[in-house]
Each structure stands twice: as C-alpha cells, then as structure tokens.
ModelCIF file with pLDDT and N, C-alpha, C, O atoms, coordinates in Angstrom:
data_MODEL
#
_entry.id   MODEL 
#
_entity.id                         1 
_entity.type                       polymer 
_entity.pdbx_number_of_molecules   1 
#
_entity_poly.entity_id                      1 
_entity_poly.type                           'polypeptide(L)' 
_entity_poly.nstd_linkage                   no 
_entity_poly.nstd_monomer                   no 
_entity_poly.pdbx_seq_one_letter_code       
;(UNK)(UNK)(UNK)(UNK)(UNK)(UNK)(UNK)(UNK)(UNK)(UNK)(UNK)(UNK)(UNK)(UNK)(UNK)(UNK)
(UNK)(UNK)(UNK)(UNK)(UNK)(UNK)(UNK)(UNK)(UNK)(UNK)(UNK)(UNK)(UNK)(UNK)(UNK)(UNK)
(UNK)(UNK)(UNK)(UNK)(UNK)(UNK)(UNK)(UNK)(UNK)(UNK)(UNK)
;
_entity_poly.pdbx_seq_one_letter_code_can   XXXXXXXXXXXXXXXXXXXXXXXXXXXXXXXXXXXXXXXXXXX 
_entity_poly.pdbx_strand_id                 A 
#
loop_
_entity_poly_seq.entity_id 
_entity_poly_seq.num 
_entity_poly_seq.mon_id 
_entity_poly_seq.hetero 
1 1  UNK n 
1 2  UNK n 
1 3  UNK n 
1 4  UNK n 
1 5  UNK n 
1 6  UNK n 
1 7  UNK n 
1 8  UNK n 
1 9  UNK n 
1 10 UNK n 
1 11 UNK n 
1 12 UNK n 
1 13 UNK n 
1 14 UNK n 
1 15 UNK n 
1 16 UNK n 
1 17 UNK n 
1 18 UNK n 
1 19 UNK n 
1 20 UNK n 
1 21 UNK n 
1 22 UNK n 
1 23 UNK n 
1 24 UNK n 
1 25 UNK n 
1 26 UNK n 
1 27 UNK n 
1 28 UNK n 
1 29 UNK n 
1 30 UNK n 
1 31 UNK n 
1 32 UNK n 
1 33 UNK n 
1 34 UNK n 
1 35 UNK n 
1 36 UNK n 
1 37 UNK n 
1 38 UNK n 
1 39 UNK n 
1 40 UNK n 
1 41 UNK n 
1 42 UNK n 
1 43 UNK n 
#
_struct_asym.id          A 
_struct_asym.entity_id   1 
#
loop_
_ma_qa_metric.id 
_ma_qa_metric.mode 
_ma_qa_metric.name 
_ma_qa_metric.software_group_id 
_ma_qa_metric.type 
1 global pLDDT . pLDDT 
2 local  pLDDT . pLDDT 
#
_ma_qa_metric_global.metric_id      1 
_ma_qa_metric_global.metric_value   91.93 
_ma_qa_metric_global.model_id       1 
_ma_qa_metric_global.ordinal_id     1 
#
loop_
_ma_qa_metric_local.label_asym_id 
_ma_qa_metric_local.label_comp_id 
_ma_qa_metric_local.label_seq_id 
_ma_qa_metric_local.metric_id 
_ma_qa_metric_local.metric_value 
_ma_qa_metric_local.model_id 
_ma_qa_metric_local.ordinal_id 
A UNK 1  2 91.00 1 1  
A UNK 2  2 95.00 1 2  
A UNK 3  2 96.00 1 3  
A UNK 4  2 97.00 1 4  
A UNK 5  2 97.00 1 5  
A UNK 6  2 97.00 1 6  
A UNK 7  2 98.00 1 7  
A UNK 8  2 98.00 1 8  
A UNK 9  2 97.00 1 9  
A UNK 10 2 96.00 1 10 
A UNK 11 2 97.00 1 11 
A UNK 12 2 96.00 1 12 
A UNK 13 2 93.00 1 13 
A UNK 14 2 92.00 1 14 
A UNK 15 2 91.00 1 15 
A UNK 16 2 88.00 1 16 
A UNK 17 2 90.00 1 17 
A UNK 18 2 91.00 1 18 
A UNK 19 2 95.00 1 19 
A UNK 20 2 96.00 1 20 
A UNK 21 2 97.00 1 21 
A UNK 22 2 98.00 1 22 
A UNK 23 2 97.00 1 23 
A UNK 24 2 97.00 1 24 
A UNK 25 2 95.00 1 25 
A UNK 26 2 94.00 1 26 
A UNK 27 2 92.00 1 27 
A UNK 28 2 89.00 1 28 
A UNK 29 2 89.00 1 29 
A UNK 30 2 86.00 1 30 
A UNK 31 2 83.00 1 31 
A UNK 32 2 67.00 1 32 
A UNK 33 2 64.00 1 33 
A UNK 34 2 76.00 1 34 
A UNK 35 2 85.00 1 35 
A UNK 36 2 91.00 1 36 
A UNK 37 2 95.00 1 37 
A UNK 38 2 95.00 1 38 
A UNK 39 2 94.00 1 39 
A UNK 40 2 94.00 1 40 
A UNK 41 2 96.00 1 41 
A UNK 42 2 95.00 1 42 
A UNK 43 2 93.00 1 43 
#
loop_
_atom_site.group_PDB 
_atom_site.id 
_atom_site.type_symbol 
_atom_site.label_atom_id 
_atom_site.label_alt_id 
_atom_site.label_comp_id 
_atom_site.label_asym_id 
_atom_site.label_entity_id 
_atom_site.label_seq_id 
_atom_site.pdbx_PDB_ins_code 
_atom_site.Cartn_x 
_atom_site.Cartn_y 
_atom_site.Cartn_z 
_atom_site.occupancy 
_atom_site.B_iso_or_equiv 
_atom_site.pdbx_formal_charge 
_atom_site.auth_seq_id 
_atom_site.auth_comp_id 
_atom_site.auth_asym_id 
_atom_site.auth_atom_id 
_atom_site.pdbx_PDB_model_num 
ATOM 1   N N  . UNK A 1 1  ? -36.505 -9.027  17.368 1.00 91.00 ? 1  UNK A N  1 
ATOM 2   C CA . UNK A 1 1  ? -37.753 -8.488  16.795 1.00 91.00 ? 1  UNK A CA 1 
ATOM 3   C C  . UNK A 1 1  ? -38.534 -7.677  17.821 1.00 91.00 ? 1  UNK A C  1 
ATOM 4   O O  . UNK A 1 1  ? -38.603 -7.870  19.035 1.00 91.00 ? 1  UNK A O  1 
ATOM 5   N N  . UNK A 1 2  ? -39.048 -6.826  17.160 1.00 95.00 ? 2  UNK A N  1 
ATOM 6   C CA . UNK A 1 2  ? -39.424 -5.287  18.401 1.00 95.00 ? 2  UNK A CA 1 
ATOM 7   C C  . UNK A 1 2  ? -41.214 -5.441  17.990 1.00 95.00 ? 2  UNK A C  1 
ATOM 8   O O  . UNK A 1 2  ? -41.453 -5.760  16.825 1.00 95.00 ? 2  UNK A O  1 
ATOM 9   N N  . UNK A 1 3  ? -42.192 -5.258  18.763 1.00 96.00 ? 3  UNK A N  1 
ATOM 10  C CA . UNK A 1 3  ? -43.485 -5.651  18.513 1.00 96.00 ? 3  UNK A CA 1 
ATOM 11  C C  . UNK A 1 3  ? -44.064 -4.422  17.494 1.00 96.00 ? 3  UNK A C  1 
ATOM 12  O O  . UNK A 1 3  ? -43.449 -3.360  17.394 1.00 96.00 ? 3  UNK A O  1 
ATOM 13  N N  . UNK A 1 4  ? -45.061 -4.635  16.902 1.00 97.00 ? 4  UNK A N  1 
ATOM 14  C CA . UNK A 1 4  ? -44.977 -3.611  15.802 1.00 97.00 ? 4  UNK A CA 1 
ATOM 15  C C  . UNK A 1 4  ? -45.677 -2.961  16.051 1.00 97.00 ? 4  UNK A C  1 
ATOM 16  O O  . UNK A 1 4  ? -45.978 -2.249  15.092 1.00 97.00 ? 4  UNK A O  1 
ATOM 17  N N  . UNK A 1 5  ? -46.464 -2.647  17.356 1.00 97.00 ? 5  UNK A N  1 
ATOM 18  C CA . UNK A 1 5  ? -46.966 -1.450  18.051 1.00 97.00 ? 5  UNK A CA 1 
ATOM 19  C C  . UNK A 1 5  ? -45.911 -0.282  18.102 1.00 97.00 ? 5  UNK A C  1 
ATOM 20  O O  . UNK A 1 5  ? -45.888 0.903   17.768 1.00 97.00 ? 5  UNK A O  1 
ATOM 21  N N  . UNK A 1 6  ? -44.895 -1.348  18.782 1.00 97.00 ? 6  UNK A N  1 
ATOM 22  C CA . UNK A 1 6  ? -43.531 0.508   18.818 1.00 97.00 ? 6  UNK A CA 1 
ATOM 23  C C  . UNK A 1 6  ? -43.389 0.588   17.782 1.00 97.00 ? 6  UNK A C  1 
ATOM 24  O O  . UNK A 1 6  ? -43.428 1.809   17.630 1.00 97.00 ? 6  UNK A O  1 
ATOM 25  N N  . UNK A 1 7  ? -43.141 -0.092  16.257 1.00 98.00 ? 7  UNK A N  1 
ATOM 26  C CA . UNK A 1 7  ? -42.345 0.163   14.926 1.00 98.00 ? 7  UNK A CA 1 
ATOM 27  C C  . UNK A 1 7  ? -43.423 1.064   14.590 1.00 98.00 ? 7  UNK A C  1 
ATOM 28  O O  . UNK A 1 7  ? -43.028 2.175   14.236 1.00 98.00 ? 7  UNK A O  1 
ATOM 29  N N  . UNK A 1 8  ? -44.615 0.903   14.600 1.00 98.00 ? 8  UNK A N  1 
ATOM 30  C CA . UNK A 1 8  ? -45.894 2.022   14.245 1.00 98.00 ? 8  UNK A CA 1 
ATOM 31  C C  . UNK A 1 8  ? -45.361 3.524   14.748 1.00 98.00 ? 8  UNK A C  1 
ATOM 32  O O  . UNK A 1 8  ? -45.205 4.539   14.069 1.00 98.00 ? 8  UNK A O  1 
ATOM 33  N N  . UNK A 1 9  ? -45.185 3.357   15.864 1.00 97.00 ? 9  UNK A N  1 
ATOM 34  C CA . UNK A 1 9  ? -45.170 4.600   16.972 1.00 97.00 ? 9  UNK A CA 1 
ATOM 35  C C  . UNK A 1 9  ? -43.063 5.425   16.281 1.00 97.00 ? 9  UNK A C  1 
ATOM 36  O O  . UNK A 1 9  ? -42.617 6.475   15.816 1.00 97.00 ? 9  UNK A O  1 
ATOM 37  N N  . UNK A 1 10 ? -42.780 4.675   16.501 1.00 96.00 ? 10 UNK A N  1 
ATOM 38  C CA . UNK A 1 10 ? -41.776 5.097   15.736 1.00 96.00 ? 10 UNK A CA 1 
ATOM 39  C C  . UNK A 1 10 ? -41.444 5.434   14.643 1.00 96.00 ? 10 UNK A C  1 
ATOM 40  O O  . UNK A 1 10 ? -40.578 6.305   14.560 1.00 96.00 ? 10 UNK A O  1 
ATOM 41  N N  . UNK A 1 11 ? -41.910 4.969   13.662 1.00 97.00 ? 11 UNK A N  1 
ATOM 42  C CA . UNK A 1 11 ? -42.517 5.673   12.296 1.00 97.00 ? 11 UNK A CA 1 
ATOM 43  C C  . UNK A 1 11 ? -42.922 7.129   12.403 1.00 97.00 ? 11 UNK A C  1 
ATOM 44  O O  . UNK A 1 11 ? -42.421 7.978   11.665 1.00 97.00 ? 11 UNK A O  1 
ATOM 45  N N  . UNK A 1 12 ? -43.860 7.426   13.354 1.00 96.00 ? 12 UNK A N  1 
ATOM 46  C CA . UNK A 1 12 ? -44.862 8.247   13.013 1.00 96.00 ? 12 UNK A CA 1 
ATOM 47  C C  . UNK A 1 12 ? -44.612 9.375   14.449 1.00 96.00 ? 12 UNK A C  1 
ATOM 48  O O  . UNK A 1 12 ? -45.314 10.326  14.793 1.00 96.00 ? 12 UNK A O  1 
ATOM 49  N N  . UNK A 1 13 ? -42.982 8.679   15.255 1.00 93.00 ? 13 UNK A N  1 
ATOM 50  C CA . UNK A 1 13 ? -43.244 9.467   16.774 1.00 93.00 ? 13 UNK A CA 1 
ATOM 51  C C  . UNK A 1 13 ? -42.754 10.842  16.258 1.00 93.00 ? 13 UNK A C  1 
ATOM 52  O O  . UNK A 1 13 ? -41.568 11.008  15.974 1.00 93.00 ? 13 UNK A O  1 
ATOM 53  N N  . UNK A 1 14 ? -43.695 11.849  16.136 1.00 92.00 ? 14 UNK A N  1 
ATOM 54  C CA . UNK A 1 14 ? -43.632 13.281  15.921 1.00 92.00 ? 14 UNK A CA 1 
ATOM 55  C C  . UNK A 1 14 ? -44.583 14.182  16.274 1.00 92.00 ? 14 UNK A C  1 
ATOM 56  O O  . UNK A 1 14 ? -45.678 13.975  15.752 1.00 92.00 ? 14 UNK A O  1 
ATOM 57  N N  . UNK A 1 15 ? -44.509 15.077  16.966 1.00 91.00 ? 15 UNK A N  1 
ATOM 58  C CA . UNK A 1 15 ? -45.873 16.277  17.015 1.00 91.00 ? 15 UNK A CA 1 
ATOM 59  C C  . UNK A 1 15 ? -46.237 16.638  15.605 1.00 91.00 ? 15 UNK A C  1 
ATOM 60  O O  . UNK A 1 15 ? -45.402 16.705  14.703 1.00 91.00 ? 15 UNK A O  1 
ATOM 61  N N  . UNK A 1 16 ? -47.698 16.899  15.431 1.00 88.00 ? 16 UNK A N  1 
ATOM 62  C CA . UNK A 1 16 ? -48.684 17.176  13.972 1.00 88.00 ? 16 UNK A CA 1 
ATOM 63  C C  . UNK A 1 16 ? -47.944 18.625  13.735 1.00 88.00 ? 16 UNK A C  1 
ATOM 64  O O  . UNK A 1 16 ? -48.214 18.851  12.555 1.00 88.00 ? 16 UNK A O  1 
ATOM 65  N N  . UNK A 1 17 ? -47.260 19.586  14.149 1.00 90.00 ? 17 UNK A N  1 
ATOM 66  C CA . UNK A 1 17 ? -46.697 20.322  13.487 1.00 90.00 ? 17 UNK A CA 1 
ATOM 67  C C  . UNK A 1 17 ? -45.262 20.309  13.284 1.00 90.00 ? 17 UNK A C  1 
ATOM 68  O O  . UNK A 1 17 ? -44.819 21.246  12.619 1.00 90.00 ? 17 UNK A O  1 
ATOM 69  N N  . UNK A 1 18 ? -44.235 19.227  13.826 1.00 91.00 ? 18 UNK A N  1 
ATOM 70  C CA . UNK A 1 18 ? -42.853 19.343  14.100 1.00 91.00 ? 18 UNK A CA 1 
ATOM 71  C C  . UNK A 1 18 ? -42.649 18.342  12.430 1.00 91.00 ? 18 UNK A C  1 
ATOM 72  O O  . UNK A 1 18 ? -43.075 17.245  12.069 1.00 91.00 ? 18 UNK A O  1 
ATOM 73  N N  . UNK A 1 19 ? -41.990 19.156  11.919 1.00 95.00 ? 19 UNK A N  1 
ATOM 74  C CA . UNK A 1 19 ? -41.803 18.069  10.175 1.00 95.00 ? 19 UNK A CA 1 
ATOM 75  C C  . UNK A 1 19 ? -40.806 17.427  10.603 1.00 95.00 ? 19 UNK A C  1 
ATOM 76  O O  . UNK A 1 19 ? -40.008 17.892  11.417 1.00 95.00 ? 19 UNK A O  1 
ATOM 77  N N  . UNK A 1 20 ? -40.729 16.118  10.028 1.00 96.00 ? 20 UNK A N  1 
ATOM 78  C CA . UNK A 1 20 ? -39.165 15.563  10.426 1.00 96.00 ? 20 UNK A CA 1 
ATOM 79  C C  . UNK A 1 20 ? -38.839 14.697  8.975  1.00 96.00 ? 20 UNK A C  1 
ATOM 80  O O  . UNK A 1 20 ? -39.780 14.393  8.242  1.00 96.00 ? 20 UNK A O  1 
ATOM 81  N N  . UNK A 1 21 ? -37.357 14.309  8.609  1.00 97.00 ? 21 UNK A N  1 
ATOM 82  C CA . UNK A 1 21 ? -36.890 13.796  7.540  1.00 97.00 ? 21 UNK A CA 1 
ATOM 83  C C  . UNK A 1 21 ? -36.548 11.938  8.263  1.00 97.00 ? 21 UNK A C  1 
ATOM 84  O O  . UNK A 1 21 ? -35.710 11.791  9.152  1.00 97.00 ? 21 UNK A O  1 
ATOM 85  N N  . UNK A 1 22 ? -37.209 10.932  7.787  1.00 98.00 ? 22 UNK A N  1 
ATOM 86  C CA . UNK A 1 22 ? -36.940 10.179  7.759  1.00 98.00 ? 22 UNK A CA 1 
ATOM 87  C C  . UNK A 1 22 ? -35.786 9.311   7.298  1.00 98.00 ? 22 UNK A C  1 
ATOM 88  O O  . UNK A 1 22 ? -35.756 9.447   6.074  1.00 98.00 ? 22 UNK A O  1 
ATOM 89  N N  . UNK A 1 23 ? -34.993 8.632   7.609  1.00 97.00 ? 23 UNK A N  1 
ATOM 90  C CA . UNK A 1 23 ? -34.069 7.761   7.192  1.00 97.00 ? 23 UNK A CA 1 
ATOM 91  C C  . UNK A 1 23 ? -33.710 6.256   8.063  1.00 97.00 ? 23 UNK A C  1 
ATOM 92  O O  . UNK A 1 23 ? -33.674 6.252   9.294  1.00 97.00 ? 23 UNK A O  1 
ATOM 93  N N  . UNK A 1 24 ? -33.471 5.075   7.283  1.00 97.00 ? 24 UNK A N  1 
ATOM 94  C CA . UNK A 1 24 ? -33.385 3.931   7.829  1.00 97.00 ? 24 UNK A CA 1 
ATOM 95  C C  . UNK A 1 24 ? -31.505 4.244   8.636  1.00 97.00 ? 24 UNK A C  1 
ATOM 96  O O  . UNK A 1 24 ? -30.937 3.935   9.684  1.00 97.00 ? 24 UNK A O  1 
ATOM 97  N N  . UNK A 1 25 ? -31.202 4.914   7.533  1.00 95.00 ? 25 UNK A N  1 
ATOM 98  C CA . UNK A 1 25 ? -29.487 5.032   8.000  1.00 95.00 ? 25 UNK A CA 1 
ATOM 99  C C  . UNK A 1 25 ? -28.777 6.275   7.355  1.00 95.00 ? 25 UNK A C  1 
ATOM 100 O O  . UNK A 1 25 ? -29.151 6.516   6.207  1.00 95.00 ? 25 UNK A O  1 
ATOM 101 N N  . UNK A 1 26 ? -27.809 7.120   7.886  1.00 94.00 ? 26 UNK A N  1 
ATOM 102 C CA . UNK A 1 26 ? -27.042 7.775   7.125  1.00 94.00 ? 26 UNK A CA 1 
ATOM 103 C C  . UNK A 1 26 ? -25.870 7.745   7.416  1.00 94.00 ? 26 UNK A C  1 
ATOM 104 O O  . UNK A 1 26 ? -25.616 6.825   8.194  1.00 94.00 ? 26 UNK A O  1 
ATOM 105 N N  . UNK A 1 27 ? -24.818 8.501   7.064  1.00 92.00 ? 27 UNK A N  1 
ATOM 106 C CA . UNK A 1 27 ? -23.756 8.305   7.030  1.00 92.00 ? 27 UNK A CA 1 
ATOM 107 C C  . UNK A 1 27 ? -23.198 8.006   8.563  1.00 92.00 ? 27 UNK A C  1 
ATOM 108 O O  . UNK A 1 27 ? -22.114 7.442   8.712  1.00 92.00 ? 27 UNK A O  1 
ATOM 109 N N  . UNK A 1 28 ? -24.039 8.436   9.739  1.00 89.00 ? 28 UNK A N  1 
ATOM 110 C CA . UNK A 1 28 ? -23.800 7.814   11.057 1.00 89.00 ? 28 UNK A CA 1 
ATOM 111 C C  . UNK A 1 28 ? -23.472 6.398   11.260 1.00 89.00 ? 28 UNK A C  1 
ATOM 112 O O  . UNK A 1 28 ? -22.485 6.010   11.885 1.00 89.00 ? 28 UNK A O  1 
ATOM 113 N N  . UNK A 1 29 ? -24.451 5.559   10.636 1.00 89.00 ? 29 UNK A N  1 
ATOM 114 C CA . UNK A 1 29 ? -24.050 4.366   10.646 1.00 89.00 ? 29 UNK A CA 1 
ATOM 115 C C  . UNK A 1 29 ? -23.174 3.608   9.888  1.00 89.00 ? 29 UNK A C  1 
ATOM 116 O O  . UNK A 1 29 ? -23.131 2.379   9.942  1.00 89.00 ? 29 UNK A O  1 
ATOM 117 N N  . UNK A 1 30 ? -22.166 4.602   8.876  1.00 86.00 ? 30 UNK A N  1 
ATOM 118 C CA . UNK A 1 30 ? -21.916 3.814   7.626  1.00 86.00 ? 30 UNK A CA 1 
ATOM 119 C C  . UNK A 1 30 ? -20.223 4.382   8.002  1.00 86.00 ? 30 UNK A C  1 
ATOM 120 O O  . UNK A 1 30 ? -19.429 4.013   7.136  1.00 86.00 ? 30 UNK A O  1 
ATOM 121 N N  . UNK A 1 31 ? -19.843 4.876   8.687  1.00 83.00 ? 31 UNK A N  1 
ATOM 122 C CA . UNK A 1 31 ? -18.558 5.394   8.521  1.00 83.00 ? 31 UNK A CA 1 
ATOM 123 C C  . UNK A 1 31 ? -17.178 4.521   9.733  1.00 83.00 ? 31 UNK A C  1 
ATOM 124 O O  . UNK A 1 31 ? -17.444 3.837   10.722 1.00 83.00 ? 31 UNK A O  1 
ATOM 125 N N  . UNK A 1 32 ? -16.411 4.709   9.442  1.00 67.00 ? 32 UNK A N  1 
ATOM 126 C CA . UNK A 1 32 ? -15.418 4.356   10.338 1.00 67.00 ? 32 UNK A CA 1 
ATOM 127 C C  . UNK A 1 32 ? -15.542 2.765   11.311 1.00 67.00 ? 32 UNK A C  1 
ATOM 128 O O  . UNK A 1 32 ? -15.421 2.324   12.453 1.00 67.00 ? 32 UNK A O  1 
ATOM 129 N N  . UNK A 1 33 ? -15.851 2.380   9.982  1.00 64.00 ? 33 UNK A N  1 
ATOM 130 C CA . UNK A 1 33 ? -15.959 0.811   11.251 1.00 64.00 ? 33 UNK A CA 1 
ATOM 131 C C  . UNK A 1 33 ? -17.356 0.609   11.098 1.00 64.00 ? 33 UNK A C  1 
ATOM 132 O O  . UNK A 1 33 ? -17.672 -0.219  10.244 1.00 64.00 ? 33 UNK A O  1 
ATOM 133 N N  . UNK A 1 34 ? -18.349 1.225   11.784 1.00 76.00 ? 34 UNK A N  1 
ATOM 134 C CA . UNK A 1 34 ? -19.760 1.079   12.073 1.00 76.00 ? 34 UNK A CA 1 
ATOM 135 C C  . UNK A 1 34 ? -20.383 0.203   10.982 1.00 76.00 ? 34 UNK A C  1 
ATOM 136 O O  . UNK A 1 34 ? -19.949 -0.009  9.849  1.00 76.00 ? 34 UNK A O  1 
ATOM 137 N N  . UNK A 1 35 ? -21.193 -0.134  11.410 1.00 85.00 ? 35 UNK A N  1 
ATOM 138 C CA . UNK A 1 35 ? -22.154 -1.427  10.601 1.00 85.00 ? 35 UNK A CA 1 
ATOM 139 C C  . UNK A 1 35 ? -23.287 -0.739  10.256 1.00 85.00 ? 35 UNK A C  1 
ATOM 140 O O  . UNK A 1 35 ? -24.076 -0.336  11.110 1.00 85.00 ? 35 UNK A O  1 
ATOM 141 N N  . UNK A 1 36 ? -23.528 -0.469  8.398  1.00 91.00 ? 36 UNK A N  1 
ATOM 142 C CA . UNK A 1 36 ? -24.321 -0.367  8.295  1.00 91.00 ? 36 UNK A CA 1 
ATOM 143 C C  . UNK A 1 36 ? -25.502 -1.781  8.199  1.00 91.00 ? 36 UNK A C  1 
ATOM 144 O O  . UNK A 1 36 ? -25.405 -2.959  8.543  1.00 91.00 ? 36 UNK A O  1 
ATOM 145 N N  . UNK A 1 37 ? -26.569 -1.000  7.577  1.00 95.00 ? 37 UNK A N  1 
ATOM 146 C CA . UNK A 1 37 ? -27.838 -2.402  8.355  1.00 95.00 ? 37 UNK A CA 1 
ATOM 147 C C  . UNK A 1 37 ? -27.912 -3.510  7.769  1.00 95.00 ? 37 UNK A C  1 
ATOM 148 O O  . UNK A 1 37 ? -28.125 -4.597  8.305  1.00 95.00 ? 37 UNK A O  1 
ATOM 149 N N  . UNK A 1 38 ? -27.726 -3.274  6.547  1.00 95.00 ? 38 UNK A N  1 
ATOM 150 C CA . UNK A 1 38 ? -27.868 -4.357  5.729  1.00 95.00 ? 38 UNK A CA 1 
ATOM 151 C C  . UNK A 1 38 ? -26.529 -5.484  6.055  1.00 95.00 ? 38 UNK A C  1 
ATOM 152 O O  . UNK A 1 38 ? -26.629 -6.709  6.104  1.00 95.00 ? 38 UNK A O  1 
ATOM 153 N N  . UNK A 1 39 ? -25.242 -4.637  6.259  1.00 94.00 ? 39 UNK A N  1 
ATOM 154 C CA . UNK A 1 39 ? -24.149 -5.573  6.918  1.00 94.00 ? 39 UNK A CA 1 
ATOM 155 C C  . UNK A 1 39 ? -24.525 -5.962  8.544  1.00 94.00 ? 39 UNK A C  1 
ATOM 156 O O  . UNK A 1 39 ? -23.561 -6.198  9.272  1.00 94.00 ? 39 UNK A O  1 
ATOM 157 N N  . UNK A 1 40 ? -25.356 -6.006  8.901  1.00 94.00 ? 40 UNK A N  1 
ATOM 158 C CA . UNK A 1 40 ? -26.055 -6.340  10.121 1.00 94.00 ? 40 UNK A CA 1 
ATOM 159 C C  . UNK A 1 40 ? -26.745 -7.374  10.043 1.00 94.00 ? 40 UNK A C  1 
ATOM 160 O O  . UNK A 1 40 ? -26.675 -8.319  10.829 1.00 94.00 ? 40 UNK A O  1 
ATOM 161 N N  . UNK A 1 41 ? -27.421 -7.296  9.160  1.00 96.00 ? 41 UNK A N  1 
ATOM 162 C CA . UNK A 1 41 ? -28.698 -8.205  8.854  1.00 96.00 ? 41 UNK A CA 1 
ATOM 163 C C  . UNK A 1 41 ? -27.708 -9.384  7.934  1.00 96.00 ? 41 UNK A C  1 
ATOM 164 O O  . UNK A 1 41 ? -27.919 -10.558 8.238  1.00 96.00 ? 41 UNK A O  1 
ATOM 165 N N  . UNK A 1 42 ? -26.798 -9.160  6.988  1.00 95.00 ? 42 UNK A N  1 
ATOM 166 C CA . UNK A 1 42 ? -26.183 -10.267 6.135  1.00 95.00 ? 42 UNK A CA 1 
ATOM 167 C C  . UNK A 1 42 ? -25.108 -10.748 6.692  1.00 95.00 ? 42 UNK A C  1 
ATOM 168 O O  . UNK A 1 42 ? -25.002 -11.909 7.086  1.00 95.00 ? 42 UNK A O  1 
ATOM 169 N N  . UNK A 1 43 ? -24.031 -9.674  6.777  1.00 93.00 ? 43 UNK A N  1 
ATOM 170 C CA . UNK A 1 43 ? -22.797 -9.822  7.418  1.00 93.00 ? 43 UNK A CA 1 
ATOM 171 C C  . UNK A 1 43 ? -21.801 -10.596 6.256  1.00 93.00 ? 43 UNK A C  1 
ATOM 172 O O  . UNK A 1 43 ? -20.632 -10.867 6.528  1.00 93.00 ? 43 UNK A O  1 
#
C-alpha cells in the first residue's frame, strides 16, 4: 500500500497544459505472460 499523498499526485502528475489519457492498464500489461491487475490482486 502506497500513501495516498503519491496516489493523489499521480492521478493528477501533469502540467495544466500537457493533456494526458488515463488508464489503470492496457494491453502492456495484459499480453504475453504479463499479469494483468486484477490477476494480481486475485490470482
């Protein structure tokens, strides 16, 4: 468990003009072996 000062800051770590697309996971974590999160968290 990570303190939720950084989970805030990480959410939101972006400059007020740089747009960015959020995602918990994409196909990075889901391919060839790799664990996606929920198989992380359940297994």
């Amino acid at each position: 468990p990570q303190d939720l000062g950084s989970m805030w800051y990480e959410m939101n770590n972006h400059r007020p003009y740089d747009r960015t697309i959020s995602y918990v996971e994409c196909h990075d974590q889901c391919i060839n072996g790799d664990d996606a999160m929920i198989w992380r968290l359940l297994g």
